[in-house]
Structures are given as C-alpha cells and as structure tokens.
N, C-alpha and C. Protein backbone atom coordinates (compact mmCIF):
# COMPACT_ATOMS: atom_id res chain seq x y z
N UNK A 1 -6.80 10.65 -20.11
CA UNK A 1 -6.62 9.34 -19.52
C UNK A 1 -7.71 9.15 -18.47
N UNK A 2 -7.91 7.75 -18.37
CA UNK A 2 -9.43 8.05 -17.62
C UNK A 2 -8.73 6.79 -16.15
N UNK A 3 -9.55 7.50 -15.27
CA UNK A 3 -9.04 7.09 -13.93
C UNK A 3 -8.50 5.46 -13.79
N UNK A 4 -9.45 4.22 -14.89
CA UNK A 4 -9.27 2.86 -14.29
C UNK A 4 -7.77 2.89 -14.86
N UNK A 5 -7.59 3.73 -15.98
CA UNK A 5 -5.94 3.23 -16.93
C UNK A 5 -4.88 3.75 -15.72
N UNK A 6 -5.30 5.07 -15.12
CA UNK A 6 -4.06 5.54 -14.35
C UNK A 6 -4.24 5.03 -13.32
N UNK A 7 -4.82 4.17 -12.69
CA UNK A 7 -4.91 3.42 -11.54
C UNK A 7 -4.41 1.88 -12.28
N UNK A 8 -4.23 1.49 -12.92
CA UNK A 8 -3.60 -0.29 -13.18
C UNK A 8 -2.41 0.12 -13.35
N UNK A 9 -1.86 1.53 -14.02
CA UNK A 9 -0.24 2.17 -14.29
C UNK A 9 0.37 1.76 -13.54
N UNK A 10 -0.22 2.76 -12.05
CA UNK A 10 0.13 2.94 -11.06
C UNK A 10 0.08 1.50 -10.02
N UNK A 11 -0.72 0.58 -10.24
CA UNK A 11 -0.94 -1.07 -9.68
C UNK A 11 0.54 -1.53 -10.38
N UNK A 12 0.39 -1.62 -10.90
CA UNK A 12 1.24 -2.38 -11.80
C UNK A 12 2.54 -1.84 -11.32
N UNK A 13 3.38 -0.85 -11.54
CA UNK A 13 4.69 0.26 -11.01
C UNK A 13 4.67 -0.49 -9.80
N UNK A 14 3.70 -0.40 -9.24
CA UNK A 14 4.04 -1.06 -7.65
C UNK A 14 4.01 -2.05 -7.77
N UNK A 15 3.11 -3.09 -8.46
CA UNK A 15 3.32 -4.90 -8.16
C UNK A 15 5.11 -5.05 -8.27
N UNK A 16 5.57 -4.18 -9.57
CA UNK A 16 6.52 -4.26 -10.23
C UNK A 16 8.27 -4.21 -8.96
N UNK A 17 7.59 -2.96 -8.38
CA UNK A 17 8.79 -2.90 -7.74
C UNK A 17 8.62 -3.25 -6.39
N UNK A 18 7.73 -4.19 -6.04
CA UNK A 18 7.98 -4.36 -4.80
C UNK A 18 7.37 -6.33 -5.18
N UNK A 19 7.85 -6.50 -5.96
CA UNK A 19 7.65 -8.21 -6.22
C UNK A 19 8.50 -8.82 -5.58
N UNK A 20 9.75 -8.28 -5.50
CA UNK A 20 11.12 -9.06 -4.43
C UNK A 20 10.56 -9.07 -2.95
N UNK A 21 10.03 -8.28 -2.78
CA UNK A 21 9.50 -7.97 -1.23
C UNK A 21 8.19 -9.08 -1.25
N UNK A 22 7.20 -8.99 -1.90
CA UNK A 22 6.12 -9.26 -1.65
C UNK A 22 6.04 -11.01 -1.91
N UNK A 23 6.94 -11.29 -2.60
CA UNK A 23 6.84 -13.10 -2.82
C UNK A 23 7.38 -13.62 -1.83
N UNK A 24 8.45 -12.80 -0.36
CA UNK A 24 8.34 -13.41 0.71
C UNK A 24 7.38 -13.13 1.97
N UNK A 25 6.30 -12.39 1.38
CA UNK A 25 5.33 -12.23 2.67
C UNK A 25 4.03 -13.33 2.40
N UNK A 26 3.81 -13.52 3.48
CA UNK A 26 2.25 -14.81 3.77
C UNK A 26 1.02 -13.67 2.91
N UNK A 27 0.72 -14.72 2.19
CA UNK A 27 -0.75 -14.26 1.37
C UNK A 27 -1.75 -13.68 2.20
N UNK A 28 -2.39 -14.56 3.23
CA UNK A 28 -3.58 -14.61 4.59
C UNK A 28 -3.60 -13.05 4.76
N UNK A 29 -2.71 -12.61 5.26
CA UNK A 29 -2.37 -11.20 5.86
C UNK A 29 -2.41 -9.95 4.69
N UNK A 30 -1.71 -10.20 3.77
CA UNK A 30 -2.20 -9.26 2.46
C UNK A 30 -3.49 -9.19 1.90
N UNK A 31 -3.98 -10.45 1.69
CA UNK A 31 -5.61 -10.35 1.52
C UNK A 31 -6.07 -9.46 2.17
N UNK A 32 -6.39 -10.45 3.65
CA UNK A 32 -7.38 -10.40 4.52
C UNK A 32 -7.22 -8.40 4.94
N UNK A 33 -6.14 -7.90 4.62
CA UNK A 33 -5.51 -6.82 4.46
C UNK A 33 -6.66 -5.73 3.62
N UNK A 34 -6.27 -6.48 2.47
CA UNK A 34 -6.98 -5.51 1.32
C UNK A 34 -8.74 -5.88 0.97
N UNK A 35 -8.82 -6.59 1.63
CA UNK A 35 -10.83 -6.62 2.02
C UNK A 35 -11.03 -5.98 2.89
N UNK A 36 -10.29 -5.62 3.60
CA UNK A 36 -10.78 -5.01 4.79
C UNK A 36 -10.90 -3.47 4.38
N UNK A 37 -9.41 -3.10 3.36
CA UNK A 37 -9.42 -1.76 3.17
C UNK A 37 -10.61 -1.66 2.46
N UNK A 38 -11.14 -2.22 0.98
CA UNK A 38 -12.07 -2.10 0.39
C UNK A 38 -13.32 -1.85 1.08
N UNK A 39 -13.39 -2.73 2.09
CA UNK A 39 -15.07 -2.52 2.36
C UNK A 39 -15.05 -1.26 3.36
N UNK A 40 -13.90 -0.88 3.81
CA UNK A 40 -14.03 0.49 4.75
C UNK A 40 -14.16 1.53 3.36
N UNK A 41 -13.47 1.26 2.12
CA UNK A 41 -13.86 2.16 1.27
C UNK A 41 -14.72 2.13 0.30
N UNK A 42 -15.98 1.31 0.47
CA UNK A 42 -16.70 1.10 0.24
C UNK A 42 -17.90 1.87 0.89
N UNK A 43 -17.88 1.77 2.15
CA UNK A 43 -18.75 2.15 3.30
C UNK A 43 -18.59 3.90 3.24
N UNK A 44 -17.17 4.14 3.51
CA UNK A 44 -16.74 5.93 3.37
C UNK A 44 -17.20 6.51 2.43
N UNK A 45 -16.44 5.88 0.86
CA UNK A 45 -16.33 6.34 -0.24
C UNK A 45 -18.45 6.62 -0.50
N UNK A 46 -18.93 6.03 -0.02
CA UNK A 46 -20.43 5.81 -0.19
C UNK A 46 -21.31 6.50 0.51
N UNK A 47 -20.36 6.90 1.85
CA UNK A 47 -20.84 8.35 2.72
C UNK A 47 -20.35 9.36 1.95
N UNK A 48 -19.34 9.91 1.89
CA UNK A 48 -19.13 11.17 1.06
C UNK A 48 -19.34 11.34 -0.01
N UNK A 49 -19.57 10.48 -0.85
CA UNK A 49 -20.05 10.69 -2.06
C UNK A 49 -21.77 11.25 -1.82
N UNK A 50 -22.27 10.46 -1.36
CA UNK A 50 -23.92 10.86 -0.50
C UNK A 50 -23.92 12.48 -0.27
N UNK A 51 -22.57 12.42 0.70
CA UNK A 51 -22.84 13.75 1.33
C UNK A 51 -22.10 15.26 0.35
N UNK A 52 -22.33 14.26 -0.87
CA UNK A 52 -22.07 15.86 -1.66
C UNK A 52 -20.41 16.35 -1.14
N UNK A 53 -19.76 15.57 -0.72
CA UNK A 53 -18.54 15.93 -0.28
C UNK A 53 -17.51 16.08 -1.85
N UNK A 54 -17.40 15.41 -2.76
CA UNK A 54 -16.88 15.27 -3.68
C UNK A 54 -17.79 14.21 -5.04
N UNK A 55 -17.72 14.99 -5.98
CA UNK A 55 -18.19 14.04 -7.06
C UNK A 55 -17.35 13.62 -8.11
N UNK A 56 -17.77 12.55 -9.21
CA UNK A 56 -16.73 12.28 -10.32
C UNK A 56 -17.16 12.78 -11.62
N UNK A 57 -16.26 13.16 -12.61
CA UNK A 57 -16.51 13.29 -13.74
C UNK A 57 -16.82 11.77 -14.44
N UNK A 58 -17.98 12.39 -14.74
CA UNK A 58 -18.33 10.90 -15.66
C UNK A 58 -17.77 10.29 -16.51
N UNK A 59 -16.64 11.00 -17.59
CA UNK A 59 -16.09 11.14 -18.03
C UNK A 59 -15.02 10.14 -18.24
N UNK A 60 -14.83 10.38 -16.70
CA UNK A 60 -12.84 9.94 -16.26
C UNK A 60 -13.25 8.42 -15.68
N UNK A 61 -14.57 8.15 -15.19
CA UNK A 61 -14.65 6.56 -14.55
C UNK A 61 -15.44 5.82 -15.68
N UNK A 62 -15.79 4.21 -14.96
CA UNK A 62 -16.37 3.50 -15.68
C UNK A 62 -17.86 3.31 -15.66
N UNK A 63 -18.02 4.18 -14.41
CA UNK A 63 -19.22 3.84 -14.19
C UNK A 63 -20.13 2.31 -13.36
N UNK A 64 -19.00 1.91 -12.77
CA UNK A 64 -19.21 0.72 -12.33
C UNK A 64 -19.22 0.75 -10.68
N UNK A 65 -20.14 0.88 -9.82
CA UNK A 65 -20.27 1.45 -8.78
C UNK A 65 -20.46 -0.17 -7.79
N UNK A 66 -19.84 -0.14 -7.00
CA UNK A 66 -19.86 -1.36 -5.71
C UNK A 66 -20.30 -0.46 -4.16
N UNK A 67 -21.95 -0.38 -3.82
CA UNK A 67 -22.81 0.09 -3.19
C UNK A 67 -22.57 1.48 -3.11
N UNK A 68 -21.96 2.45 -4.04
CA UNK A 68 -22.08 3.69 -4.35
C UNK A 68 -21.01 4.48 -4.62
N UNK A 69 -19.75 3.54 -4.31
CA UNK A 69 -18.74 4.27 -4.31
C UNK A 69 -17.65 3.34 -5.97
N UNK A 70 -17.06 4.37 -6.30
CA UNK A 70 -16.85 3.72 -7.96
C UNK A 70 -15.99 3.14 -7.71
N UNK A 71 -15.78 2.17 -8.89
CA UNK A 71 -14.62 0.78 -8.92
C UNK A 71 -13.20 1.24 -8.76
N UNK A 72 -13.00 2.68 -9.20
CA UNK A 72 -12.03 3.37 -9.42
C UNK A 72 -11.39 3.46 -8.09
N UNK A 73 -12.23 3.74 -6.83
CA UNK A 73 -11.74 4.30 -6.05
C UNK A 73 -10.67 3.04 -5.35
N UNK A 74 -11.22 2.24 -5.17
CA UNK A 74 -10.63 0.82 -4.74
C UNK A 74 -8.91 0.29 -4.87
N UNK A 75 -8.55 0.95 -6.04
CA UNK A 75 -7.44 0.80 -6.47
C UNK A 75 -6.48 1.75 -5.10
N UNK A 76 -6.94 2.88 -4.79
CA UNK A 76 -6.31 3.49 -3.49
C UNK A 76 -5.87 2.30 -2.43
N UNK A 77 -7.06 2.01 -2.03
CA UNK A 77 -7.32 0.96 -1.07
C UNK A 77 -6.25 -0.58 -1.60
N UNK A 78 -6.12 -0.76 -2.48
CA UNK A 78 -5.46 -1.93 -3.14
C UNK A 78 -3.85 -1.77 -2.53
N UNK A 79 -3.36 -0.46 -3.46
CA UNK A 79 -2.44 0.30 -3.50
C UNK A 79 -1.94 0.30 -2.08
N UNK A 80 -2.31 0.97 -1.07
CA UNK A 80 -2.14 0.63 0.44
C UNK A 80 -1.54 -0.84 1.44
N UNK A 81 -2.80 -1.38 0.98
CA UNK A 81 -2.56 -2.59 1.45
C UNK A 81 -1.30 -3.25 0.91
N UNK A 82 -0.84 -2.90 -0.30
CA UNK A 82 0.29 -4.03 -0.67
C UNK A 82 1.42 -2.84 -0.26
N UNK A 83 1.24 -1.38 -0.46
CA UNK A 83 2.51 -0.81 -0.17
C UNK A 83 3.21 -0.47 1.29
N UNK A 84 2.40 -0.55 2.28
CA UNK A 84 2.06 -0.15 3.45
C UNK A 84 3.29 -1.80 4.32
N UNK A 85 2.76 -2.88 3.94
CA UNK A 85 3.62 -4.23 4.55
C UNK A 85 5.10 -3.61 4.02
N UNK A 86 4.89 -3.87 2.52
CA UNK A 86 6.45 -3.86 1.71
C UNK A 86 7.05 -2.67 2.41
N UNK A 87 6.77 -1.59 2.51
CA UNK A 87 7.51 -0.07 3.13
C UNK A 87 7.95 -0.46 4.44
N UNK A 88 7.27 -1.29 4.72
CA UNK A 88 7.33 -1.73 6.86
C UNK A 88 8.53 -2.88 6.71
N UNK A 89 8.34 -4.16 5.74
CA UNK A 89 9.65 -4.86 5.79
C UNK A 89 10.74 -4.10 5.33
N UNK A 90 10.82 -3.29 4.39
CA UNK A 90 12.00 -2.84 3.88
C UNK A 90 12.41 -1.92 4.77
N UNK A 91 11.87 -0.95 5.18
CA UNK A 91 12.30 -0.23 6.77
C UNK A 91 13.12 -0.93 7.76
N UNK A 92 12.20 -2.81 8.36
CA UNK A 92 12.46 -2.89 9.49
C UNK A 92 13.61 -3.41 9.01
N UNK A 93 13.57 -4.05 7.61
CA UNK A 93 14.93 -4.54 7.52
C UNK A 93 16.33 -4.03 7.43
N UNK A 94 16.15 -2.60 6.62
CA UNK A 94 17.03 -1.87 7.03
C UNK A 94 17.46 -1.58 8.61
N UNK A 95 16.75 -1.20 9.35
CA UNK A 95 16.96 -0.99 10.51
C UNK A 95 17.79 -1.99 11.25
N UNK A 96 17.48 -3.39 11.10
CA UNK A 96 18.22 -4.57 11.67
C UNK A 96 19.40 -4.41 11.09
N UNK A 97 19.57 -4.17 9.61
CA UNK A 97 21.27 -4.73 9.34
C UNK A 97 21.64 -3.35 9.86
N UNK A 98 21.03 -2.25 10.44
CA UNK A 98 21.99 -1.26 10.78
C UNK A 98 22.12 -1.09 12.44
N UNK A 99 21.57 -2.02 12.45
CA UNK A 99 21.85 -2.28 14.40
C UNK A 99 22.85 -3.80 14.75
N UNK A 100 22.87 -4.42 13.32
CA UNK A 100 23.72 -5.59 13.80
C UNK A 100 25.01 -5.19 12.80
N UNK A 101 25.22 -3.98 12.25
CA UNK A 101 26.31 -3.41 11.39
C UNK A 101 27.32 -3.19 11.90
N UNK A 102 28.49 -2.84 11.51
CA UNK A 102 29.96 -3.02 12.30
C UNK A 102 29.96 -1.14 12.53
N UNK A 103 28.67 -0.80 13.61
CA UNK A 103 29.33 0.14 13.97
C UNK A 103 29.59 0.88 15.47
N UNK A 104 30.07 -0.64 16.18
CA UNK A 104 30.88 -0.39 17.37
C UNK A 104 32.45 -0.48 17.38
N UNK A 105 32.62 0.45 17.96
CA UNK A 105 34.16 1.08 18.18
C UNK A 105 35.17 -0.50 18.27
N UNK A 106 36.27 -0.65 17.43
CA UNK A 106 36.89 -1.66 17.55
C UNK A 106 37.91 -1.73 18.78
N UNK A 107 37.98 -0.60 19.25
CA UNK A 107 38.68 -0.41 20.12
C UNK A 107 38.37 -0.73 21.66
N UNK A 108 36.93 -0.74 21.64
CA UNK A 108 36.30 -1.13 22.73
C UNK A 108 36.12 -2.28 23.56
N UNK A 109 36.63 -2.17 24.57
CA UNK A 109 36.38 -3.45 25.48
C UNK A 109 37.88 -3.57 25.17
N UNK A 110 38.94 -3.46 24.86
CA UNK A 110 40.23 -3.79 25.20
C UNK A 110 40.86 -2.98 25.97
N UNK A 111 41.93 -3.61 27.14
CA UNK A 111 42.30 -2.65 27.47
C UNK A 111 43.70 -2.44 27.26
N UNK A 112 43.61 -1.32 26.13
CA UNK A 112 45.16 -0.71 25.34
C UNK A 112 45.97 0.47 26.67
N UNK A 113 46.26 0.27 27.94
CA UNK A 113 46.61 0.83 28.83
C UNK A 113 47.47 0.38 29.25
C-alpha cells in the first residue's frame, strides 16, 4: 500500500467520525488552521529531509514534492488540524455536562435537624 492510499483511509475514518462535530464548528478557524499547519510542514518537512534526517522510499510516495517535502506528508498536518478542534469540543463538552450534572448531594443546603 503506498503512503497517498493509507493517508485518504485514514482522512476519510476521521472526516467520517468526527462529521457530527465538525459541521458545527466555523470554517475560518479550521482552514486558516490547516495552512498554517501545511506551510510549517512544508518549511520542516524540507529541512529534514535536506538534512539527511529521514528519507522516502520511492516506492511508497507519488513523487509529487511542494518545495521539497512530499505531498504525502501533508496529510499529517491535515489530520491534526481537523482532529485536534473536534478532540477539544468533545472534551470541553464533556466536561460541562459533567460540572452542570446532578452530582451535588441532594441533601445539601437543607436543614434535616
């Protein structure tokens, strides 16, 4: 399997399960989100690759390079940006219904004396 197929799998699994989440968040902020990740992994992915830090099998990519670093890698960066909000609403939201949840003492504040 070559890296672009197991990277849209893996896009996709996530568009998939986090679509309930993500059709109530503002677009602006997810974008402006995932350009930002790209071009930092653009810039990195384009230093270490330079620096002999890690290479690819030719093999496994497409060969389609955006200023040195492969198309492949981007999908990380994609991946982030959309999972990173959705993990943070579904957290904070949990957190709220469990702070406004029925779990103060019913007994409290009366005085049974």
């Amino acid at each position: 399997m070559t890296n672009i197929v197991m990277n849209v799998i893996v896009l996709a699994v996530l568009l998939a399960v986090s679509w309930r989440v993500l059709r109530g968040m503002r677009p602006g902020p997810l974008v402006g989100g995932a350009l930002v990740m790209c071009v930092l992994t653009m810039v990195f992915d384009t230093l270490m690759i330079a620096a002999d830090l890690y290479v690819y099998a030719e093999d496994k990519i497409l060969g389609v390079y955006l200023w040195g670093a492969p198309l492949e890698d981007f999908a990380y960066a994609l991946a982030a940006s959309l999972a990173m909000p959705v993990l943070w609403t579904v957290l904070e939201r949990r957190s709220a219904a469990r702070a406004t949840g029925p779990t103060a003492d019913p007994t409290e504040g009366t005085d049974a004396a």
